[in-house]
N, C-alpha and C. Protein backbone atom coordinates (compact mmCIF):
# COMPACT_ATOMS: atom_id res chain seq x y z
N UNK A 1 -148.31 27.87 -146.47
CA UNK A 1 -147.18 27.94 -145.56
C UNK A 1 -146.73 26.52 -145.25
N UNK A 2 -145.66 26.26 -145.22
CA UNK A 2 -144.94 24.80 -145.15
C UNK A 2 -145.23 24.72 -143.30
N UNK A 3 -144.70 23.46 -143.30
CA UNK A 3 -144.78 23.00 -141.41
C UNK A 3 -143.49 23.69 -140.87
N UNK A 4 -142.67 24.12 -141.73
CA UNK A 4 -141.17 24.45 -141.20
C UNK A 4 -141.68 25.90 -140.61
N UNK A 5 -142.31 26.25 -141.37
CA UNK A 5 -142.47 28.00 -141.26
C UNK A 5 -143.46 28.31 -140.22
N UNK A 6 -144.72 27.43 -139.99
CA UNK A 6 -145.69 27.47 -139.09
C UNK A 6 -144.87 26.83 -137.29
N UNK A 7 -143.76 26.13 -137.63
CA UNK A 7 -142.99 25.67 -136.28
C UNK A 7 -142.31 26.96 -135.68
N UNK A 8 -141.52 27.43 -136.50
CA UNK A 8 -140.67 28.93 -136.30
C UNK A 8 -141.72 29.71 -135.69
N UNK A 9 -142.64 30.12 -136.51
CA UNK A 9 -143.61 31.05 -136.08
C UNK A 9 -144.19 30.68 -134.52
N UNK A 10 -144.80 29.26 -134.61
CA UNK A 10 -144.75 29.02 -132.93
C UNK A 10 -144.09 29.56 -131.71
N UNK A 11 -142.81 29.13 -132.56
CA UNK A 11 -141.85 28.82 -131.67
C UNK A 11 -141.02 30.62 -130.83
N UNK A 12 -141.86 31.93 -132.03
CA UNK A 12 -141.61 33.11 -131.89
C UNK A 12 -142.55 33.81 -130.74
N UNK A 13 -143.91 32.84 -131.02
CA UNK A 13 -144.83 33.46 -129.95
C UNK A 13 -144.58 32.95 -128.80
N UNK A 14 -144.64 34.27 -127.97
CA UNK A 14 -144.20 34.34 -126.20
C UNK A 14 -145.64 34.95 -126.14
N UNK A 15 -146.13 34.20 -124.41
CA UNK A 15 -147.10 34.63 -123.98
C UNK A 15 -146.49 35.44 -122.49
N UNK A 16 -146.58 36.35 -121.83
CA UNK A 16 -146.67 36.61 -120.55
C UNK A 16 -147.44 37.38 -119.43
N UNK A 17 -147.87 36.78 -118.13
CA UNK A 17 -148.87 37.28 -117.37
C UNK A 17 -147.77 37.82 -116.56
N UNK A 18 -147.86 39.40 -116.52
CA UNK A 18 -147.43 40.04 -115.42
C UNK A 18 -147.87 41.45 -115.23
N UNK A 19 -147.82 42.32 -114.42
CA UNK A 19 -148.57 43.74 -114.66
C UNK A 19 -148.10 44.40 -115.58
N UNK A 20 -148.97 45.41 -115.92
CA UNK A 20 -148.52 46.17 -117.59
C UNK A 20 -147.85 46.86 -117.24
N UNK A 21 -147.95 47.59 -115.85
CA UNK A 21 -147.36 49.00 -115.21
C UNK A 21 -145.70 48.82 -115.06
N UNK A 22 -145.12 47.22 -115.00
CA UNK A 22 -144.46 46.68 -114.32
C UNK A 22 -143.51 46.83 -115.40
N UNK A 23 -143.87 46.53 -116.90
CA UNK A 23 -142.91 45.79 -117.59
C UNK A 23 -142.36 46.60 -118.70
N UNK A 24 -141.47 46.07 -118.76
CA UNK A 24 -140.19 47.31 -119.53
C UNK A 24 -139.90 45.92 -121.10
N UNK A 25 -140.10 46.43 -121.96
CA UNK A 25 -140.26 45.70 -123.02
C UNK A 25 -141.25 46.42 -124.40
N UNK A 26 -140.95 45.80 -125.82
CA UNK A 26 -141.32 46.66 -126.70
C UNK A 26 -142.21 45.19 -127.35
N UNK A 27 -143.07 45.79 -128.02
CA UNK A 27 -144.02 44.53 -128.71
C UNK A 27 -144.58 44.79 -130.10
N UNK A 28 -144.70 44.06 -130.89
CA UNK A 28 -145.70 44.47 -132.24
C UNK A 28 -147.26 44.66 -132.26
N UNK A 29 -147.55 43.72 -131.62
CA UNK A 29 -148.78 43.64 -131.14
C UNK A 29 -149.31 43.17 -129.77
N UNK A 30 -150.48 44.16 -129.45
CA UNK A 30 -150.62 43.99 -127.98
C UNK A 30 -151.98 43.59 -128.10
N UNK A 31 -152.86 42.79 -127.15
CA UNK A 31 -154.51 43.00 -127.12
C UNK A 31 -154.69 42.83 -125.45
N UNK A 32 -155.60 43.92 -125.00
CA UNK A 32 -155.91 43.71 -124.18
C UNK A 32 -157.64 44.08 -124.02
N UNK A 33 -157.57 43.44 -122.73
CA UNK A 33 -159.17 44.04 -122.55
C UNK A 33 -159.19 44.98 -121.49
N UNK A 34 -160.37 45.70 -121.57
CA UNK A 34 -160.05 47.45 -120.94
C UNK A 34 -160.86 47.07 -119.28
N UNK A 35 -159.36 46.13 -118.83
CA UNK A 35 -160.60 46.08 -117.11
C UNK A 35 -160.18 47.97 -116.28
N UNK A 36 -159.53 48.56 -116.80
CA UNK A 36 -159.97 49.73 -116.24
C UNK A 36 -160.35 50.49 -117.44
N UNK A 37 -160.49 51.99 -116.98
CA UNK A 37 -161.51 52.69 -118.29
C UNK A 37 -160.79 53.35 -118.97
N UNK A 38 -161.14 53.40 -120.21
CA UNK A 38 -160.77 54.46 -121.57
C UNK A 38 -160.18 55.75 -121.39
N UNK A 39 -159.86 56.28 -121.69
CA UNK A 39 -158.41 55.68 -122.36
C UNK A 39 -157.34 55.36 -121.56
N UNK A 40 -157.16 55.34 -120.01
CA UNK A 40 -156.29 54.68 -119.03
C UNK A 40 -155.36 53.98 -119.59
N UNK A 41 -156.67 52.37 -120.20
CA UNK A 41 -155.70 51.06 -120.58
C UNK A 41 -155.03 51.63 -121.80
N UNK A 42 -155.49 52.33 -122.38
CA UNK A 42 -154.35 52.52 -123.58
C UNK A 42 -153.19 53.09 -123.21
N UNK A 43 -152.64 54.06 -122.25
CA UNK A 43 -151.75 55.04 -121.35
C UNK A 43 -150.65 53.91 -120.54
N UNK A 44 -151.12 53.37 -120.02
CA UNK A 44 -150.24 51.91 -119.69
C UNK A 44 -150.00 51.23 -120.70
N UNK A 45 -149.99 50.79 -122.06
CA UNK A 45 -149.17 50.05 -123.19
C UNK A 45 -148.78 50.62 -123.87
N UNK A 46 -148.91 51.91 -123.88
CA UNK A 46 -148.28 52.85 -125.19
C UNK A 46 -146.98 53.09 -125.15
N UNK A 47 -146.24 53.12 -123.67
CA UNK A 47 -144.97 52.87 -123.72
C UNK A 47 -144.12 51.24 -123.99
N UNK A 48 -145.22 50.42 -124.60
CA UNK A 48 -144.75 49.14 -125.09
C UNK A 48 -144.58 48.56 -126.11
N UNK A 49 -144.99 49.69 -127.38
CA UNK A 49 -144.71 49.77 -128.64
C UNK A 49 -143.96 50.91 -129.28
N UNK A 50 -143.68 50.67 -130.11
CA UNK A 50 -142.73 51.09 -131.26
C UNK A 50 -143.70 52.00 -132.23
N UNK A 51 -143.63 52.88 -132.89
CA UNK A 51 -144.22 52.88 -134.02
C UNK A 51 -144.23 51.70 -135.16
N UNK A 52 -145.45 51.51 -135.76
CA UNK A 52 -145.67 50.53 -136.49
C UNK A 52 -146.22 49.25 -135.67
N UNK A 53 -146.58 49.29 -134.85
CA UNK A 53 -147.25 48.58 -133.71
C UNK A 53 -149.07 48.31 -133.60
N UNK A 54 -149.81 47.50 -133.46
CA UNK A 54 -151.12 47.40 -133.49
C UNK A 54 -151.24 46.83 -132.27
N UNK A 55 -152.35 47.39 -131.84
CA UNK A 55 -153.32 47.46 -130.37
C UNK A 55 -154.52 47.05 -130.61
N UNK A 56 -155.23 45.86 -130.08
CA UNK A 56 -156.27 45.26 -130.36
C UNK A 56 -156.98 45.75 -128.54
N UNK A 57 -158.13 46.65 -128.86
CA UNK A 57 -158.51 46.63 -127.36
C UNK A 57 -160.02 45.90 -127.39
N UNK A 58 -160.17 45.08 -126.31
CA UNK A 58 -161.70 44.64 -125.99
C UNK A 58 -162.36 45.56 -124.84
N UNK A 59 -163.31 46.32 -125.46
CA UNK A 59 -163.93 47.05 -124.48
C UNK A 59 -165.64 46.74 -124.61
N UNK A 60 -166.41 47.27 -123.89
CA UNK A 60 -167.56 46.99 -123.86
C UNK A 60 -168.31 48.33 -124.68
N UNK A 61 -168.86 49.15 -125.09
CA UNK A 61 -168.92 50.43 -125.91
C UNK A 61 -167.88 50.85 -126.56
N UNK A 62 -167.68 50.73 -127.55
CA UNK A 62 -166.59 51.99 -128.26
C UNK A 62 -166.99 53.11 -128.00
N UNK A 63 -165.56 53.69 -127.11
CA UNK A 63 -165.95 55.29 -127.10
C UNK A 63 -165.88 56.26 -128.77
N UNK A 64 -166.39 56.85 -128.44
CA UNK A 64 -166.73 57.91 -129.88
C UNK A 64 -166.37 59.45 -129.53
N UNK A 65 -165.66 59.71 -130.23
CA UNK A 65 -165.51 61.36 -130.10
C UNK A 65 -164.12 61.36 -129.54
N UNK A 66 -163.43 60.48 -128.95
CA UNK A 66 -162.12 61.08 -128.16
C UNK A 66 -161.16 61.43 -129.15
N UNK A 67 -160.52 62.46 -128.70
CA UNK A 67 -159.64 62.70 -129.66
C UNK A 67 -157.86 62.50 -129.17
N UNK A 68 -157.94 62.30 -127.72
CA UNK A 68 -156.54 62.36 -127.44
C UNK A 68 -155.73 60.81 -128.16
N UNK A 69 -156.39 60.32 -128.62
CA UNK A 69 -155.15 58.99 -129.27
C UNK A 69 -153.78 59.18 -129.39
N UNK A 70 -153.89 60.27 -130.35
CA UNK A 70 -152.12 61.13 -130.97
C UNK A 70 -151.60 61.51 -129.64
N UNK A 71 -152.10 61.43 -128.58
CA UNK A 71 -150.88 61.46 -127.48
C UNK A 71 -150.56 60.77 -127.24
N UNK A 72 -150.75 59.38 -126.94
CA UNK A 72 -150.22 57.95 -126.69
C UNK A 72 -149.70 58.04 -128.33
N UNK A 73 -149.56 58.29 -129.42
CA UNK A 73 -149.10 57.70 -130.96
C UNK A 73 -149.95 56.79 -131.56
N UNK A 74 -151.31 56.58 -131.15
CA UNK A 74 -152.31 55.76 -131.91
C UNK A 74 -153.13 56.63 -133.07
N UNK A 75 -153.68 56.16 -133.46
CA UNK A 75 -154.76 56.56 -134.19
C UNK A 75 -155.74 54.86 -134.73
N UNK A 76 -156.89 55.38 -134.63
CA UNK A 76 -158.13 54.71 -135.00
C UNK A 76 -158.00 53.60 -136.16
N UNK A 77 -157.96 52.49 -136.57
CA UNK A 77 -158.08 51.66 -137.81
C UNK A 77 -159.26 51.19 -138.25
N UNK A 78 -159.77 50.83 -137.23
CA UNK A 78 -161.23 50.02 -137.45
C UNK A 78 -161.66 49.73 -136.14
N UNK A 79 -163.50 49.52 -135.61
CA UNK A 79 -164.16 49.33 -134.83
C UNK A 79 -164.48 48.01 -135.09
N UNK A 80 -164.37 47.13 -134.40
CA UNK A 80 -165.43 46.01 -134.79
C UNK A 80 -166.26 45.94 -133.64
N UNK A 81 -167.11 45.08 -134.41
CA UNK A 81 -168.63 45.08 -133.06
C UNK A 81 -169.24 43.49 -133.53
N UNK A 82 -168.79 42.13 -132.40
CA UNK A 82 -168.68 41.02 -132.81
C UNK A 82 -170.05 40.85 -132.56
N UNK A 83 -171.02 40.21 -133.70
CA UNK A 83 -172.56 39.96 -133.42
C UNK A 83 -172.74 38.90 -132.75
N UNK A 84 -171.38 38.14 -132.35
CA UNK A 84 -171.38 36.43 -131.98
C UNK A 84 -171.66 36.66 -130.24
N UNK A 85 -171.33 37.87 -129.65
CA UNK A 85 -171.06 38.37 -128.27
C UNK A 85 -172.59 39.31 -128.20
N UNK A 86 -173.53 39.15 -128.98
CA UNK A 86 -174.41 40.10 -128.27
C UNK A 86 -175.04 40.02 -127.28
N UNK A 87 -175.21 38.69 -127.01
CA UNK A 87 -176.22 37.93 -125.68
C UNK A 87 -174.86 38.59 -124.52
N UNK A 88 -174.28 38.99 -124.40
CA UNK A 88 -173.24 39.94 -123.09
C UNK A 88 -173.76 41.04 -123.27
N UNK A 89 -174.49 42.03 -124.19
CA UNK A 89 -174.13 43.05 -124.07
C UNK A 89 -173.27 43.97 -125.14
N UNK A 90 -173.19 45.21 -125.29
CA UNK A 90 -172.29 45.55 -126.07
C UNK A 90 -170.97 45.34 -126.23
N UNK A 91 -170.19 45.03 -127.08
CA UNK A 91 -168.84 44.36 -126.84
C UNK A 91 -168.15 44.84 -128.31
N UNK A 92 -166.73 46.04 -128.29
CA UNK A 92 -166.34 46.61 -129.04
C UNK A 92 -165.15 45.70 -129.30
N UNK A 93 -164.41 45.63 -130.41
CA UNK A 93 -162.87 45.45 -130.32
C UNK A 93 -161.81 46.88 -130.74
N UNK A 94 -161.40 47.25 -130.65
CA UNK A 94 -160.81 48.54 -131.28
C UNK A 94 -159.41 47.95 -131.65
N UNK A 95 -159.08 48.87 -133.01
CA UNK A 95 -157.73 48.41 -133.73
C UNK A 95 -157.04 49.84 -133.87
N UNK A 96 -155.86 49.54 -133.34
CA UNK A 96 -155.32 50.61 -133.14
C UNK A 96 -153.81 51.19 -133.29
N UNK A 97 -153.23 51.27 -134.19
CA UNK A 97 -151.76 51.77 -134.80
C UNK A 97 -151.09 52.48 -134.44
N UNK A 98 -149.84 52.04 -133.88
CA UNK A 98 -149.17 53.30 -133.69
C UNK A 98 -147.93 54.01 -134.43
N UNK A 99 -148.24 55.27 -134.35
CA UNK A 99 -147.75 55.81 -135.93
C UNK A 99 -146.55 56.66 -135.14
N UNK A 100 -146.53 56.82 -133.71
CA UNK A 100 -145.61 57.77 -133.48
C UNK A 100 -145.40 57.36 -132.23
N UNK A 101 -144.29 57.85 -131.84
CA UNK A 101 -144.00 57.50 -129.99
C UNK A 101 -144.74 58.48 -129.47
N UNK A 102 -145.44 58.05 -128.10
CA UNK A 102 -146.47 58.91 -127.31
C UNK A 102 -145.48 59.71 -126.77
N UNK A 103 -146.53 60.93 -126.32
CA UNK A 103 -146.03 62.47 -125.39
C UNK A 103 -144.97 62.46 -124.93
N UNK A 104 -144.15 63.21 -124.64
CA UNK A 104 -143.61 63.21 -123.12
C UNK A 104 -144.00 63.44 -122.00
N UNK A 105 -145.31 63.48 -121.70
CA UNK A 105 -145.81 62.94 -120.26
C UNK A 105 -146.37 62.11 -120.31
N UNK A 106 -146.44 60.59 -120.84
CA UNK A 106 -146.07 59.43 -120.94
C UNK A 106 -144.76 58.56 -121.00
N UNK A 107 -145.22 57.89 -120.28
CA UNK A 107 -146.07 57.07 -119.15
C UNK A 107 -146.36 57.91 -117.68
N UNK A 108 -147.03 57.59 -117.39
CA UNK A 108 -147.00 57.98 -116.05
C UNK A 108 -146.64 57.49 -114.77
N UNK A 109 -146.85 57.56 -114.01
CA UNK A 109 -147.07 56.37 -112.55
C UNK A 109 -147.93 55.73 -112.81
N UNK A 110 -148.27 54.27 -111.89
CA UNK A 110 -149.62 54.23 -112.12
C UNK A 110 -150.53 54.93 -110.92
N UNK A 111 -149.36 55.63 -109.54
CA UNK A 111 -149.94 55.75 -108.76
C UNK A 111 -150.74 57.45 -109.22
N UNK A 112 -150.37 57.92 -110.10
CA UNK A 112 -150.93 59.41 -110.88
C UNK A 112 -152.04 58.38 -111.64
N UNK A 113 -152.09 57.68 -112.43
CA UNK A 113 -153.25 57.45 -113.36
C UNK A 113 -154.34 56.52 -112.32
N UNK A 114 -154.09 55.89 -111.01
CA UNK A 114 -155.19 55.76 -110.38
C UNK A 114 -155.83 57.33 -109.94
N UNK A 115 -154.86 57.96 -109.32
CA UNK A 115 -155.55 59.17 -108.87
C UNK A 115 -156.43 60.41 -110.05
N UNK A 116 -156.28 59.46 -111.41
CA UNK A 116 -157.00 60.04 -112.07
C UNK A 116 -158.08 59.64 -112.38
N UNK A 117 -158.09 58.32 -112.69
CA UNK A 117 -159.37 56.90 -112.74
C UNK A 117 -160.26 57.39 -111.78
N UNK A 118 -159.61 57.77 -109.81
CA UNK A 118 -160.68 57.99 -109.25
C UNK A 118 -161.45 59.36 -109.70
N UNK A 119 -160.45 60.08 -109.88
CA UNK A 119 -161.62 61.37 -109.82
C UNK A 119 -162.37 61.46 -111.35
N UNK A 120 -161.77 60.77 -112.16
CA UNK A 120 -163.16 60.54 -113.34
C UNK A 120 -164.18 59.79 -112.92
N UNK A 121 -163.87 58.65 -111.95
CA UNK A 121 -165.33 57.83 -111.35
C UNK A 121 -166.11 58.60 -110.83
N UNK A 122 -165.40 59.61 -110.00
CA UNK A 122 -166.24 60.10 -109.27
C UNK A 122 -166.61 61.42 -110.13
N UNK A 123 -166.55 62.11 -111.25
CA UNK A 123 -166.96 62.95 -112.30
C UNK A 123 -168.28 62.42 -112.88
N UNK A 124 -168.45 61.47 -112.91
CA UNK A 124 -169.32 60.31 -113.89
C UNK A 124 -170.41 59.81 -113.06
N UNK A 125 -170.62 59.98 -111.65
CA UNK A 125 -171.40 59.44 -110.71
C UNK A 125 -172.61 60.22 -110.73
């Protein structure tokens, strides 16, 4: 790649810190890390891609078995499991495509998906 092409490319990446719940915008690629729980954080960005879109999530366990993805428009690509992070603990990355626009009961509030967070915490106790 020439310096011309690696400047452009710079010059394309935007970084921004603001809430996910908040922001009205479409992206190619998203990564986040899952500070609330599975599949939540995915339910808040799924209205921020397009089909043809990749989702990099950092979570601590890969969950196994879920099957609702195809409602947000994801599906599964690959697990990674970084051996460089084991002294933390388990530490997943999940890759994740989206092949279709999610449900129509997506997005939600976030004030409905806390009131769901709680009563799975409290399911799990």
């Amino acid at each position: 790649m020439n310096s011309s092409a690696q400047q452009k490319g710079a010059a394309d990446l935007k970084f921004r810190y603001e809430r996910l719940e908040e922001m009205k915008a479409s992206y190619d690629i998203i990564t986040i890390r899952a500070l609330i729980p599975f599949p939540f954080c995915i339910e808040i960005v799924a209205g921020l891609q397009r089909p043809g879109g990749h989702l990099f999530l950092a979570t601590t366990e890969a969950p196994t078995g879920f099957k609702g993805l195809q409602a947000y428009g994801y599906v599964s690509r690959e697990t990674y499991v970084p051996s460089q992070l084991a002294f933390l603990g388990t530490r997943s990355i999940l890759h994740l495509e989206k092949i279709a626009k999610q449900d129509s009961r997506y997005p939600r509030s976030w004030k409905i998906i806390q009131q769901d967070m709680q009563k799975w915490k409290e399911s799990t106790r």
